[in-house]
Protein backbone atom coordinates (compact mmCIF):
# COMPACT_ATOMS: atom_id res chain seq x y z
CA UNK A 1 0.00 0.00 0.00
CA UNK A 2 1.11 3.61 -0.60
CA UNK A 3 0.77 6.05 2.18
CA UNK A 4 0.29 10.08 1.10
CA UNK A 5 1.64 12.12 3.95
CA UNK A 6 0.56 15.92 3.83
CA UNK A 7 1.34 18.55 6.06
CA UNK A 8 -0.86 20.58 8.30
CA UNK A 9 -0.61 22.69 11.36
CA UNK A 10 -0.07 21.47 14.79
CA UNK A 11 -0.14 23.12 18.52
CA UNK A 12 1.92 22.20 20.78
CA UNK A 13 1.62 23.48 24.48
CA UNK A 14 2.27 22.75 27.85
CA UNK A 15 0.68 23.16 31.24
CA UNK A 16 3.18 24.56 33.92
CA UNK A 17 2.41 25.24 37.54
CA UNK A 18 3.77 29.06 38.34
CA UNK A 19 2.33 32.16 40.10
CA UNK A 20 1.67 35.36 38.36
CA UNK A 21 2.35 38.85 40.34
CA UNK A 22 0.67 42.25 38.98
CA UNK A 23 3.49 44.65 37.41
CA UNK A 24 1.91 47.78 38.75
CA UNK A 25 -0.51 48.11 41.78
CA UNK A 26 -2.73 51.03 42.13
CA UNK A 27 -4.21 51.61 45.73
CA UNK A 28 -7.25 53.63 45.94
CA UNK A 29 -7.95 55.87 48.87
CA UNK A 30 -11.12 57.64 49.89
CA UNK A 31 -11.25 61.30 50.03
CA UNK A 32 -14.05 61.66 52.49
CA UNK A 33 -15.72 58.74 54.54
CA UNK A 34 -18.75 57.19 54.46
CA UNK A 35 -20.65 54.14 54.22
CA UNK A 36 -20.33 52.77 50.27
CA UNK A 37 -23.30 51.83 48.68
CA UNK A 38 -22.84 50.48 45.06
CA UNK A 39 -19.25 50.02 43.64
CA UNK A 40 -19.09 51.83 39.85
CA UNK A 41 -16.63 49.18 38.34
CA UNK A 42 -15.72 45.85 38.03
CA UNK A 43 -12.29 44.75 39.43
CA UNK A 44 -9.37 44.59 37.15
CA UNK A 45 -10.79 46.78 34.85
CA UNK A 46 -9.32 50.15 32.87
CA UNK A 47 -10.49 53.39 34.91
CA UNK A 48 -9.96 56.95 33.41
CA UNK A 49 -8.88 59.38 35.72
CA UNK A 50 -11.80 61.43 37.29
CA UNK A 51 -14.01 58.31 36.77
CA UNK A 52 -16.64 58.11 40.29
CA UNK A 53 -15.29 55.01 41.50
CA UNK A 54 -17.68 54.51 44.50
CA UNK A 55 -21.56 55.65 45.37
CA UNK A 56 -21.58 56.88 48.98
CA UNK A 57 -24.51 57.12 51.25
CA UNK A 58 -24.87 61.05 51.53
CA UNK A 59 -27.25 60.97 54.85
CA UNK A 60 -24.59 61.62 56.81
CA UNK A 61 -23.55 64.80 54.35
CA UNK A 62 -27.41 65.78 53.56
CA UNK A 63 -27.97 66.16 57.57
CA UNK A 64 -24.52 68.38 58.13
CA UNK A 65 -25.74 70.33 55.09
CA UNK A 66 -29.55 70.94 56.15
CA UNK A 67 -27.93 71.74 59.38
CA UNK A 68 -25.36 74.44 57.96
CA UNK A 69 -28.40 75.74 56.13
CA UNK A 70 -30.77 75.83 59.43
CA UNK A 71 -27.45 77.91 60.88
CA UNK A 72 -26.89 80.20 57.91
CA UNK A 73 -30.82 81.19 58.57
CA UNK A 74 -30.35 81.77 61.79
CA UNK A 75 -27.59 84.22 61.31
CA UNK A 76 -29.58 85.77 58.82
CA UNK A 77 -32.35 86.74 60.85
CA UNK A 78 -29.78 87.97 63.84
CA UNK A 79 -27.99 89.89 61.06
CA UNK A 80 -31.54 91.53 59.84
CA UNK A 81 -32.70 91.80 63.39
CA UNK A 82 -29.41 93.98 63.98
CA UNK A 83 -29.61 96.20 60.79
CA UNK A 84 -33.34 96.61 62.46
CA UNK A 85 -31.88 97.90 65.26
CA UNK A 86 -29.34 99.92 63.85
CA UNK A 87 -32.13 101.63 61.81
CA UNK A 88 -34.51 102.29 64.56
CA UNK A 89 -31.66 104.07 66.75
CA UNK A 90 -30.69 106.30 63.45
């Protein structure tokens, strides 16, 4: 019998155990604190800088500001209380 050999492509490859360690590690900080709510990526991907990497709980900021706000009132009305004054004794 005659045998036709023809040629064709052929992978080779080979399982190895080994570790892998990451060339460049970026650690991300808060700038204010908080409770997180909802994380706006997915780990290990790209992020462009100025990207809103976390959703925080703003409570704790929406009381502090409602309470600045009840203050700057307040001062208000001593301020226009005082110009009152200041007017009556003209």
């Amino acid at each position: 019998g005659v045998v036709t050999v023809k040629t064709e492509p052929l992978q080779i490859t080979t399982e190895l155990p080994g570790r892998t360690s990451a060339y460049r590690i970026a650690e991300v900080r808060p700038q204010v604190s908080g409770i997180i709510l909802k994380r706006n990526f997915k780990e290990g991907s790209d992020i462009e800088a100025g990207v809103s990497l976390y959703q925080i709980d703003p409570a704790t900021y929406q009381a502090t500001y409602d309470s600045a706000k009840g203050d700057l009132a307040k001062a208000q009305a001593a301020a226009n209380i005082a110009q009152l004054t200041v007017n009556r004794y003209q």
